[in-house]
PDB file of N, CA and C in Angstrom:
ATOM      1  N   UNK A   1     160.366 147.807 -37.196  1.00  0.00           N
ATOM      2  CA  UNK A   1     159.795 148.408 -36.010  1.00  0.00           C
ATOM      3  C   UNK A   1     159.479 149.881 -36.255  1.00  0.00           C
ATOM      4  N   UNK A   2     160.684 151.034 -36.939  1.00  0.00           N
ATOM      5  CA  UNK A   2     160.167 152.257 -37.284  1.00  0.00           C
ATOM      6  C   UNK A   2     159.077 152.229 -37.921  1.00  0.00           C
ATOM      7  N   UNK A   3     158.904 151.582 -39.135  1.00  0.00           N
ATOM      8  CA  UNK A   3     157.872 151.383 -40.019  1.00  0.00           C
ATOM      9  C   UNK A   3     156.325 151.384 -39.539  1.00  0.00           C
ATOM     10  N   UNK A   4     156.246 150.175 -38.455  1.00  0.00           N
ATOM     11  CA  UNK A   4     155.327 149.583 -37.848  1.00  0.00           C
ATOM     12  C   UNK A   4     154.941 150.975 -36.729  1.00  0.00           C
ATOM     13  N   UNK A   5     155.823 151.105 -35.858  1.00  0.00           N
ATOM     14  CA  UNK A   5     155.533 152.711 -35.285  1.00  0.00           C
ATOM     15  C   UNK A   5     154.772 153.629 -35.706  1.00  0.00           C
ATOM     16  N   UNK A   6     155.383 154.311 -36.534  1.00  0.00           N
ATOM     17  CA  UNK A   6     154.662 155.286 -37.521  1.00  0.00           C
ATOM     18  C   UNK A   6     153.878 155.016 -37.908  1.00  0.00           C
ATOM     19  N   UNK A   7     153.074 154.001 -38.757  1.00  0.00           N
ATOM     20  CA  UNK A   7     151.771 153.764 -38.623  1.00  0.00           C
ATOM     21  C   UNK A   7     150.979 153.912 -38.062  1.00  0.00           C
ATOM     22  N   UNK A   8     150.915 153.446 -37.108  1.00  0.00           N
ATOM     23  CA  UNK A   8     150.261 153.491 -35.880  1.00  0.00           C
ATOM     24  C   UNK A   8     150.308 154.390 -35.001  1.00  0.00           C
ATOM     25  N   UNK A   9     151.036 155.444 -35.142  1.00  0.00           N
ATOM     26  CA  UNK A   9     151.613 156.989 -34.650  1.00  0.00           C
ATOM     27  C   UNK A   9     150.680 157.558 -35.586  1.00  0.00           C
ATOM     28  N   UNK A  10     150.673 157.958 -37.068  1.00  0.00           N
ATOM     29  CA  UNK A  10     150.073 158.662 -37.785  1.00  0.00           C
ATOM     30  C   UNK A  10     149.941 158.168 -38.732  1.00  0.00           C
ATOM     31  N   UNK A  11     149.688 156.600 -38.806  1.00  0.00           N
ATOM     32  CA  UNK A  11     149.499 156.296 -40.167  1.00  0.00           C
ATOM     33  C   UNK A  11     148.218 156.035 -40.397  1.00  0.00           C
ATOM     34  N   UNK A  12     148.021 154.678 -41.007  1.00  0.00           N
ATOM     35  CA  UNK A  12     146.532 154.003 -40.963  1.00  0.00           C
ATOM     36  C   UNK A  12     146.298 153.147 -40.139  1.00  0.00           C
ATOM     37  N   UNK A  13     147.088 152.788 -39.041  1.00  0.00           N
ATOM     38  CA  UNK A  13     146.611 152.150 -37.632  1.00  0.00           C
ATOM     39  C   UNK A  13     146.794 150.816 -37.999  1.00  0.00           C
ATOM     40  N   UNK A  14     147.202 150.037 -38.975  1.00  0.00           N
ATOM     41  CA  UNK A  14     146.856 148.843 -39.430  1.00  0.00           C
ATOM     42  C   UNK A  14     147.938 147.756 -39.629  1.00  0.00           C
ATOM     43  N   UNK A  15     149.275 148.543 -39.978  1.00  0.00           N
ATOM     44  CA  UNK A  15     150.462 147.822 -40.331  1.00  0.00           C
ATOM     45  C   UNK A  15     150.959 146.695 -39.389  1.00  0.00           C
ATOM     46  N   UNK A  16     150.739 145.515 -39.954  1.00  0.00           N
ATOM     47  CA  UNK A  16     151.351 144.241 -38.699  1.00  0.00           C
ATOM     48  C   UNK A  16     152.588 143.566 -39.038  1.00  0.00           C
ATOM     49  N   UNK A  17     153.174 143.081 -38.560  1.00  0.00           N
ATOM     50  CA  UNK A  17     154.609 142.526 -38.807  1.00  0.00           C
ATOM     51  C   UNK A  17     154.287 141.945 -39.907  1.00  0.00           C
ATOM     52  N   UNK A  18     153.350 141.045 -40.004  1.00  0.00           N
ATOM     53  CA  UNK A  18     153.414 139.970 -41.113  1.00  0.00           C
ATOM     54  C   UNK A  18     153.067 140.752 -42.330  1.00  0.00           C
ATOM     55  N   UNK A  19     152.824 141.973 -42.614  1.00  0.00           N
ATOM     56  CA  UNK A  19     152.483 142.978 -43.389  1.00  0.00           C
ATOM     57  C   UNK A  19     153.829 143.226 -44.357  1.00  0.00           C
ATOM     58  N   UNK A  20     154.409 143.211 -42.974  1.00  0.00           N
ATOM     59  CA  UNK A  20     155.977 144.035 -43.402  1.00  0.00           C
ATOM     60  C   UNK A  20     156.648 143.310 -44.339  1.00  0.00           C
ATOM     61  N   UNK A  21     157.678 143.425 -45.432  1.00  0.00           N
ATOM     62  CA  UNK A  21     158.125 142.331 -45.827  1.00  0.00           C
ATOM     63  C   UNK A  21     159.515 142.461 -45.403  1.00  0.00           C
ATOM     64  N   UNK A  22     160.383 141.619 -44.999  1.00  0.00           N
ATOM     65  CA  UNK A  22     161.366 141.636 -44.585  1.00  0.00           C
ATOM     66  C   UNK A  22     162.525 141.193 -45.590  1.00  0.00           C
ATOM     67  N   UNK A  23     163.633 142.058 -45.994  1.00  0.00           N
ATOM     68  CA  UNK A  23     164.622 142.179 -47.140  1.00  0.00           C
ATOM     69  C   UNK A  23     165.467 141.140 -46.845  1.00  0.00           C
ATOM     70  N   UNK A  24     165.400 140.375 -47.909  1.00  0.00           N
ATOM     71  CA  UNK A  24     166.676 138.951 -47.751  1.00  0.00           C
ATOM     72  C   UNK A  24     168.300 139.654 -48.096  1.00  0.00           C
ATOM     73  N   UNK A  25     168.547 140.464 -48.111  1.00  0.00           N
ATOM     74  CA  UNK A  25     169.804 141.110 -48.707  1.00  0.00           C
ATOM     75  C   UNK A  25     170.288 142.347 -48.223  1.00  0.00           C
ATOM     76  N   UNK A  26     171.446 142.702 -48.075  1.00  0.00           N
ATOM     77  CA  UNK A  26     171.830 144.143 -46.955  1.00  0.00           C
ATOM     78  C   UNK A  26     171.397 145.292 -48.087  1.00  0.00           C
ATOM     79  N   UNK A  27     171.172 145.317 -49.632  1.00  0.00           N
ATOM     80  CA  UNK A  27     170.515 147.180 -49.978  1.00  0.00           C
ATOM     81  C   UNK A  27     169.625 146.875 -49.401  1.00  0.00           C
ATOM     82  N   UNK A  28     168.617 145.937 -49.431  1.00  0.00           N
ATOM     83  CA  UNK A  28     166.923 146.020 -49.390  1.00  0.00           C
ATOM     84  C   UNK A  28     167.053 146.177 -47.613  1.00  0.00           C
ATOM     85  N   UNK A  29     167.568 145.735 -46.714  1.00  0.00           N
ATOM     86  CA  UNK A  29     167.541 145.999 -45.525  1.00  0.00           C
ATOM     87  C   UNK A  29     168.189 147.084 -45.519  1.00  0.00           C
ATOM     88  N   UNK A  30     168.956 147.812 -46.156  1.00  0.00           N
ATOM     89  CA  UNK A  30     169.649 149.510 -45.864  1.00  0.00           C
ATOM     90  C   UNK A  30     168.258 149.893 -45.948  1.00  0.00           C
ATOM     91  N   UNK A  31     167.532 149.763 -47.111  1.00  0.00           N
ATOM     92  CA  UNK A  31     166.523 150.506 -47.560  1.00  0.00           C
ATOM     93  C   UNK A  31     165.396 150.606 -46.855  1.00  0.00           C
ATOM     94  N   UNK A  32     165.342 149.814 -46.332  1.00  0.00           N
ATOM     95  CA  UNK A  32     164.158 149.558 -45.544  1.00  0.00           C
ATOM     96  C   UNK A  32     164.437 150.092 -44.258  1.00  0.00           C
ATOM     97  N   UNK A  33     165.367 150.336 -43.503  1.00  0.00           N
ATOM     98  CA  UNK A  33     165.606 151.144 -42.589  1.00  0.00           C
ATOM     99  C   UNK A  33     165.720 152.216 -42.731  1.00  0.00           C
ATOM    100  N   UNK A  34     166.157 152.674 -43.856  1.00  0.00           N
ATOM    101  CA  UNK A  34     166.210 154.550 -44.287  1.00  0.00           C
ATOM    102  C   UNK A  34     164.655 154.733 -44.564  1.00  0.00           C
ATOM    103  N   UNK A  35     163.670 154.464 -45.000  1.00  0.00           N
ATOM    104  CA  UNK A  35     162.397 153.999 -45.199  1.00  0.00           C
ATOM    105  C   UNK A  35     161.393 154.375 -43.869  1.00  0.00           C
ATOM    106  N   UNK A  36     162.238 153.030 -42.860  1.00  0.00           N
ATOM    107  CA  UNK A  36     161.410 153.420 -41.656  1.00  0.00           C
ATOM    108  C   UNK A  36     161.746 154.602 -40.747  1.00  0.00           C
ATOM    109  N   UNK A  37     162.962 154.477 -40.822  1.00  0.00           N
ATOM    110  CA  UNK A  37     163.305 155.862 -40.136  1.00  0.00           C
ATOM    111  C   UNK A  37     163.389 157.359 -40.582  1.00  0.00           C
ATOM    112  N   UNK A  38     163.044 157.387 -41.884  1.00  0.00           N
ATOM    113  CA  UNK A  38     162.278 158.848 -42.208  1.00  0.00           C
ATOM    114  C   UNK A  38     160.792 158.907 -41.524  1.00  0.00           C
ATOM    115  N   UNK A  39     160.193 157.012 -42.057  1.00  0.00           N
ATOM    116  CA  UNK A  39     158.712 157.334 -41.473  1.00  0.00           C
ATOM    117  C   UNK A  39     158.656 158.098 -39.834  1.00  0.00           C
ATOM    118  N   UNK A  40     159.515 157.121 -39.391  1.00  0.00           N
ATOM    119  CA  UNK A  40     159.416 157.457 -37.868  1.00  0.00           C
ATOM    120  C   UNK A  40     159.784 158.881 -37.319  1.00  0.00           C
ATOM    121  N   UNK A  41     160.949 159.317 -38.126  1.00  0.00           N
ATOM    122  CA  UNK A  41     161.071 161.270 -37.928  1.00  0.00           C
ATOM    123  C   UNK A  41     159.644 161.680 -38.498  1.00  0.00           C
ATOM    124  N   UNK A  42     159.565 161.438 -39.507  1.00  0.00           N
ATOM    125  CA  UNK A  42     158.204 162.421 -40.071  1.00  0.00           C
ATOM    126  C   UNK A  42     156.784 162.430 -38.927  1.00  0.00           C
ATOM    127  N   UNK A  43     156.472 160.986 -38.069  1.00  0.00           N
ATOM    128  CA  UNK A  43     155.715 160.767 -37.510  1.00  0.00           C
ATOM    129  C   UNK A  43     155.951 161.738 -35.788  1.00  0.00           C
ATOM    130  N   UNK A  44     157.561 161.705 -35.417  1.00  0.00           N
ATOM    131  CA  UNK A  44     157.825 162.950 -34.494  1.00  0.00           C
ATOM    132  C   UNK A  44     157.472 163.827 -34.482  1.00  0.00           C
ATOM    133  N   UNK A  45     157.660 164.514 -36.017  1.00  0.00           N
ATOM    134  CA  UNK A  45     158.084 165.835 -36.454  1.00  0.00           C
ATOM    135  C   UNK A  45     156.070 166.242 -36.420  1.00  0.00           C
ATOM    136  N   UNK A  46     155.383 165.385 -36.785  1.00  0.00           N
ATOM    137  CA  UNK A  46     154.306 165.912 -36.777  1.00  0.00           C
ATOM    138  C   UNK A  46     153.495 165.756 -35.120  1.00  0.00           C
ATOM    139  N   UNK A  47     153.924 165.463 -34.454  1.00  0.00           N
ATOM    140  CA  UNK A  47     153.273 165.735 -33.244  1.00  0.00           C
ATOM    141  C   UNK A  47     153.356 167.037 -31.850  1.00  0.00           C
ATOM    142  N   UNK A  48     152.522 167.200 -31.185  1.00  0.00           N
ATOM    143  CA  UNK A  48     152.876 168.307 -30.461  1.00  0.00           C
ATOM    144  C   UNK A  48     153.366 168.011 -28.528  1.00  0.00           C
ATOM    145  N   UNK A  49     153.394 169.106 -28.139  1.00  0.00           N
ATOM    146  CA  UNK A  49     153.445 168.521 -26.863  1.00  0.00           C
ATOM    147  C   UNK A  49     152.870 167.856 -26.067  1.00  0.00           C
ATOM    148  N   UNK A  50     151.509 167.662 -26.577  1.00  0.00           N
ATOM    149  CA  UNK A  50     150.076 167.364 -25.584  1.00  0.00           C
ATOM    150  C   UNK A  50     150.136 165.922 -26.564  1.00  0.00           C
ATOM    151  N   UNK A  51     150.236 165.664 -27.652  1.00  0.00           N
ATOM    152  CA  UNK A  51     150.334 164.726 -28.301  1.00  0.00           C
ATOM    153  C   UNK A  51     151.602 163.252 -27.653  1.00  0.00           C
ATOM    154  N   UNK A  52     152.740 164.029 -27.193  1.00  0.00           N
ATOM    155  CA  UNK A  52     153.650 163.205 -25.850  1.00  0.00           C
ATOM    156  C   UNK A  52     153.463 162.872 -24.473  1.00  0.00           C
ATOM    157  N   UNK A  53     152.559 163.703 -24.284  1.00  0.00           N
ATOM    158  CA  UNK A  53     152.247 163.527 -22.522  1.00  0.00           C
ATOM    159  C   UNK A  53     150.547 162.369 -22.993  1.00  0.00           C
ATOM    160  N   UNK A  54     149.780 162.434 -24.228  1.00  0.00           N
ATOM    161  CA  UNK A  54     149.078 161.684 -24.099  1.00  0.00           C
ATOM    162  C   UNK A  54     148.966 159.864 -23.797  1.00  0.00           C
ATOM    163  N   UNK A  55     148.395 159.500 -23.202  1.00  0.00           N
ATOM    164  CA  UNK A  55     148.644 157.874 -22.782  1.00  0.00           C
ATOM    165  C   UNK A  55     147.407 157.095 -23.628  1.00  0.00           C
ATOM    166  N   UNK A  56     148.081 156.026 -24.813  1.00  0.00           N
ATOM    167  CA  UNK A  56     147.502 155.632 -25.786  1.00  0.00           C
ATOM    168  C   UNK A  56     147.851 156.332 -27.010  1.00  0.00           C
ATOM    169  N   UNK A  57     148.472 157.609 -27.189  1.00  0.00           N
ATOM    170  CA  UNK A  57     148.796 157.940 -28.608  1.00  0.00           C
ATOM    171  C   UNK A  57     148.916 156.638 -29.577  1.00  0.00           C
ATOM    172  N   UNK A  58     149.806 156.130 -29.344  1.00  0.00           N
ATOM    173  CA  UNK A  58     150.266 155.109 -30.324  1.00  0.00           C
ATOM    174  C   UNK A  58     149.530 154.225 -30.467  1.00  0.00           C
ATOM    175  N   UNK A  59     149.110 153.350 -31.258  1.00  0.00           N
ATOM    176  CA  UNK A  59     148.194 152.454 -31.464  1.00  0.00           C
ATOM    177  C   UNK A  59     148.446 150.986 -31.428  1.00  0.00           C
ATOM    178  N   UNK A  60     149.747 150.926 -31.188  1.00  0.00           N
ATOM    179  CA  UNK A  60     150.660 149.221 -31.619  1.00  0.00           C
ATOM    180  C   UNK A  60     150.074 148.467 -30.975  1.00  0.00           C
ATOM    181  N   UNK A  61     149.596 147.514 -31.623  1.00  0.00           N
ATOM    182  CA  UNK A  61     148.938 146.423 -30.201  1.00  0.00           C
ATOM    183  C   UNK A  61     149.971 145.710 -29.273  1.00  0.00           C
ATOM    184  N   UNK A  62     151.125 146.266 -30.209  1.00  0.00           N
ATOM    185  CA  UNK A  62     152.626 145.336 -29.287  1.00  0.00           C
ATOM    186  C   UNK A  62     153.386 146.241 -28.088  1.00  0.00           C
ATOM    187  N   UNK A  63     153.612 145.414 -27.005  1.00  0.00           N
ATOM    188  CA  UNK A  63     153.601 146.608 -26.020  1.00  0.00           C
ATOM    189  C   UNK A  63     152.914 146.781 -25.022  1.00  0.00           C
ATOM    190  N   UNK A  64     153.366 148.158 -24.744  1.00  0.00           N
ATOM    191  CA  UNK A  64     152.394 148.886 -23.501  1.00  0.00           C
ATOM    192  C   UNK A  64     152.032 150.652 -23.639  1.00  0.00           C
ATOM    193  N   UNK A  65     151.847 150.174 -25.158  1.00  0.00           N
ATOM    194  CA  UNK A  65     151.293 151.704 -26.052  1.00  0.00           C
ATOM    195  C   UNK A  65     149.967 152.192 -25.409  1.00  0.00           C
ATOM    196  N   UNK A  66     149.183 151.414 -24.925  1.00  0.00           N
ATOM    197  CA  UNK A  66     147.926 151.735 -24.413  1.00  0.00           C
ATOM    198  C   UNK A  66     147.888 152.265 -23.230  1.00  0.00           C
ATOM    199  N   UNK A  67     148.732 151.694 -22.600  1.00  0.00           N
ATOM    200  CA  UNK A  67     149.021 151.978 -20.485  1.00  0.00           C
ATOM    201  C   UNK A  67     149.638 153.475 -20.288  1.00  0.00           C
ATOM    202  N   UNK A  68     150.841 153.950 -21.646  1.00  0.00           N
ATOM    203  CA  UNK A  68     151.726 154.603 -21.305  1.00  0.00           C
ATOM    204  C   UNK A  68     151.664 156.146 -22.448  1.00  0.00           C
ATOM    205  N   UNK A  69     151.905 157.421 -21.630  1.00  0.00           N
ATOM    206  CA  UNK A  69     152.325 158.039 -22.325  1.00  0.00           C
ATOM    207  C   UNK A  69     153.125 158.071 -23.522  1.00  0.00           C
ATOM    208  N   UNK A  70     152.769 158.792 -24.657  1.00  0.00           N
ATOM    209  CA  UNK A  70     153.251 158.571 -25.927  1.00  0.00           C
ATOM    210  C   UNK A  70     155.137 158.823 -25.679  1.00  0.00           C
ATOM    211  N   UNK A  71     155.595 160.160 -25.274  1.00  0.00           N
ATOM    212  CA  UNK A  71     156.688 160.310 -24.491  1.00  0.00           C
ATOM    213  C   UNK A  71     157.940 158.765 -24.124  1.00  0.00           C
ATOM    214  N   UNK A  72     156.941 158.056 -23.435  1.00  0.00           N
ATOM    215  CA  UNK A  72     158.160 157.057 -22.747  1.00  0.00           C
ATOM    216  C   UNK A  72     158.092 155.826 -24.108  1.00  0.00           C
ATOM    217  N   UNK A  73     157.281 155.901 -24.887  1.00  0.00           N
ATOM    218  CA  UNK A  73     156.947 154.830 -26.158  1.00  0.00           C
ATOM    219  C   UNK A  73     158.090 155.672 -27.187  1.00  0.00           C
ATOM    220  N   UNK A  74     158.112 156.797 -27.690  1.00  0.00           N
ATOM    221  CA  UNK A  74     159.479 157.462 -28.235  1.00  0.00           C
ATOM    222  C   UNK A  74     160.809 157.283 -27.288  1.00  0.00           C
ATOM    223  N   UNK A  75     160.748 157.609 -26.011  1.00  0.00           N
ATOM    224  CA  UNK A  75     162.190 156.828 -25.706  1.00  0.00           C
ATOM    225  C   UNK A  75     162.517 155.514 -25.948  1.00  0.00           C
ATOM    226  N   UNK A  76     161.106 154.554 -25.756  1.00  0.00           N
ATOM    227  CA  UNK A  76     161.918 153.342 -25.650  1.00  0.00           C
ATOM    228  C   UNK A  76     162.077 152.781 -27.151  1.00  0.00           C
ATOM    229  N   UNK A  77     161.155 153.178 -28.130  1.00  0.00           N
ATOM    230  CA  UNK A  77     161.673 153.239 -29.214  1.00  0.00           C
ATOM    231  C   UNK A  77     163.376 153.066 -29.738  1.00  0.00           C
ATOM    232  N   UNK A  78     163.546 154.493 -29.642  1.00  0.00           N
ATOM    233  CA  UNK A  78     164.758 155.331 -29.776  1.00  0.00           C
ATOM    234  C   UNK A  78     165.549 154.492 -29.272  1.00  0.00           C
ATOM    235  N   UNK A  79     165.713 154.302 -28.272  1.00  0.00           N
ATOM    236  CA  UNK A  79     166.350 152.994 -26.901  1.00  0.00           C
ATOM    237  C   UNK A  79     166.718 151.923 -27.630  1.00  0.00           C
ATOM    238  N   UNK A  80     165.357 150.994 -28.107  1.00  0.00           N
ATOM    239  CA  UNK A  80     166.014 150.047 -29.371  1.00  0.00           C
ATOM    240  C   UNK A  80     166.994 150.341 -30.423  1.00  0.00           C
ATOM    241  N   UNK A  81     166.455 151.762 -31.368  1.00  0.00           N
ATOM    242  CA  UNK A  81     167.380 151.686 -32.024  1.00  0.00           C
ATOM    243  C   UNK A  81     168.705 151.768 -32.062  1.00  0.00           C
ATOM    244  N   UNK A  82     169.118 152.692 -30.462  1.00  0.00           N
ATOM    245  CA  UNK A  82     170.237 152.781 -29.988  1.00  0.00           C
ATOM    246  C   UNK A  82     171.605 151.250 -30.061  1.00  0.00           C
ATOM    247  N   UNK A  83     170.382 150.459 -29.165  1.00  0.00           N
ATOM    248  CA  UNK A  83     170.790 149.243 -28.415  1.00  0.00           C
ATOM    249  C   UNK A  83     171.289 148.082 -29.907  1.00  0.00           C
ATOM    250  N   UNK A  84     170.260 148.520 -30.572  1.00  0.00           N
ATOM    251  CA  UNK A  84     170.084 147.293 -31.902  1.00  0.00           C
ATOM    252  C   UNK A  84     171.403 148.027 -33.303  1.00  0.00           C
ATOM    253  N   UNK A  85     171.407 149.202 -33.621  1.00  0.00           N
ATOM    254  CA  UNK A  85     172.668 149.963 -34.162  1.00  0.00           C
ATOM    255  C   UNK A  85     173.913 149.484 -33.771  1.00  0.00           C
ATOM    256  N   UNK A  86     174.119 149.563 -32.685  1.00  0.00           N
ATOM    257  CA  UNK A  86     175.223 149.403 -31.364  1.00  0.00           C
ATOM    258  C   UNK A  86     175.556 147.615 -32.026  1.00  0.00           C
ATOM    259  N   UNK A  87     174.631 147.038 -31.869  1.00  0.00           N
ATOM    260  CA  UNK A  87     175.160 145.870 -32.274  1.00  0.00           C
ATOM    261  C   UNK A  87     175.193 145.072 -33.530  1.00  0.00           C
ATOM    262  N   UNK A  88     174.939 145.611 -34.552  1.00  0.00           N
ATOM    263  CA  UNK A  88     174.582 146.074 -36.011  1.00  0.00           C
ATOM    264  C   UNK A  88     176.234 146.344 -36.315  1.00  0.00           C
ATOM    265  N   UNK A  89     176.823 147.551 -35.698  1.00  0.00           N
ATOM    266  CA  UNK A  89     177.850 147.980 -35.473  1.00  0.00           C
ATOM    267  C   UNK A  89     178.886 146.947 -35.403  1.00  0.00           C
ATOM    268  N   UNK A  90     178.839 146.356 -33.754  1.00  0.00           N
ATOM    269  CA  UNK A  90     180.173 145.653 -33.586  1.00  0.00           C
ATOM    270  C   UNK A  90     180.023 144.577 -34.459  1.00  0.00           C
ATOM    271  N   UNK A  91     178.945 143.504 -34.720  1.00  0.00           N
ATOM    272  CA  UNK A  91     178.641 142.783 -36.125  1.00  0.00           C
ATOM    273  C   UNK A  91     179.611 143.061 -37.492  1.00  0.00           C
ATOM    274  N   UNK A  92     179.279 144.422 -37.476  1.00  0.00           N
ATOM    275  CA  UNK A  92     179.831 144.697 -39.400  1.00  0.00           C
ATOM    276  C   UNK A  92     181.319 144.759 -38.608  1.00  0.00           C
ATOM    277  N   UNK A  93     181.957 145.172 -37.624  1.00  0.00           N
ATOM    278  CA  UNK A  93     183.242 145.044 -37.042  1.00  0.00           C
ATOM    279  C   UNK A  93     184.037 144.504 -36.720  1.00  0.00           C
ATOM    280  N   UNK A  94     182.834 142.861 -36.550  1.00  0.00           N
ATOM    281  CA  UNK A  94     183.938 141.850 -35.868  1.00  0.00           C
ATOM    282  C   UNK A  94     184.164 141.108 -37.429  1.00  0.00           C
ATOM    283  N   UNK A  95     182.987 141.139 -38.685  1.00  0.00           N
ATOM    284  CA  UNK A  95     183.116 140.837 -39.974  1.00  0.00           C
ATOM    285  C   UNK A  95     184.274 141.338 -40.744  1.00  0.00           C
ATOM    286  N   UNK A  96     184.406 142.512 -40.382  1.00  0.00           N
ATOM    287  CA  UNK A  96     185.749 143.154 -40.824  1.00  0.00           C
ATOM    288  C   UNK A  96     186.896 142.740 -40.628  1.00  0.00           C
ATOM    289  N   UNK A  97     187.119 142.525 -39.428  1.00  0.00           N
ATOM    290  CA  UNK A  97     188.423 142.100 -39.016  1.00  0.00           C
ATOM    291  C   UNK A  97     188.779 140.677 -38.971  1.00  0.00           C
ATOM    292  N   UNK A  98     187.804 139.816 -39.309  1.00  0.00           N
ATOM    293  CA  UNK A  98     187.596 138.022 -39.098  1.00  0.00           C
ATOM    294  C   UNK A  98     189.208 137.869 -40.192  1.00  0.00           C
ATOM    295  N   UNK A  99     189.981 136.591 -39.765  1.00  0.00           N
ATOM    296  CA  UNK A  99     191.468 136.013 -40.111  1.00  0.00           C
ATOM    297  C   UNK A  99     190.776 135.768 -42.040  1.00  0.00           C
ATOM    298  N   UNK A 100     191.588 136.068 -43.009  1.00  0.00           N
ATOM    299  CA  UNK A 100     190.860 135.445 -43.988  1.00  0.00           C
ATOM    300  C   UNK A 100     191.538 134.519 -44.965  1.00  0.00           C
TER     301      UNK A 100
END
């Protein structure tokens, strides 16, 4: 999802899921999240204020990138990653502690 974001934030507008390749193994999925989530800071880091209040910045066809200020598309972003970490989290936690 960072990946796919940023693209379409400041990339080449083009990146589609089926594009993406998705890592059968936890480095290649570490990696691929450190990956997207530099893309996705770098794609922040280059925008301005007028660039957040604009509606359509983002280009994702997935969504409601078109309807909505760029602004509430970075929260809800962010929001996922919050929500999806969070349970990423108790996952590697309840793995930890499983009877063995």
């Amino acid at each position: 999802m960072l990946a796919l974001r940023a693209d379409h934030t400041v990339g080449g507008h083009a990146l589609t899921r089926d594009d993406y390749p998705v890592s059968r193994d936890s480095a290649g999925a570490v990696a691929a999240f450190d990956a997207g989530a530099a893309a996705w800071r770098k794609a922040l880091l280059s925008v301005d204020d007028a660039a957040l209040d604009t509606v359509g910045y983002c280009t994702s066809p997935h969504g409601s990138d078109s309807e909505e200020p760029f602004i509430d598309i970075v929260w809800w972003v962010n929001q996922e990653l919050l929500h999806h970490g969070a349970e990423i989290a108790l996952l590697r936690d309840l793995y930890r502690a499983r009877p063995r």
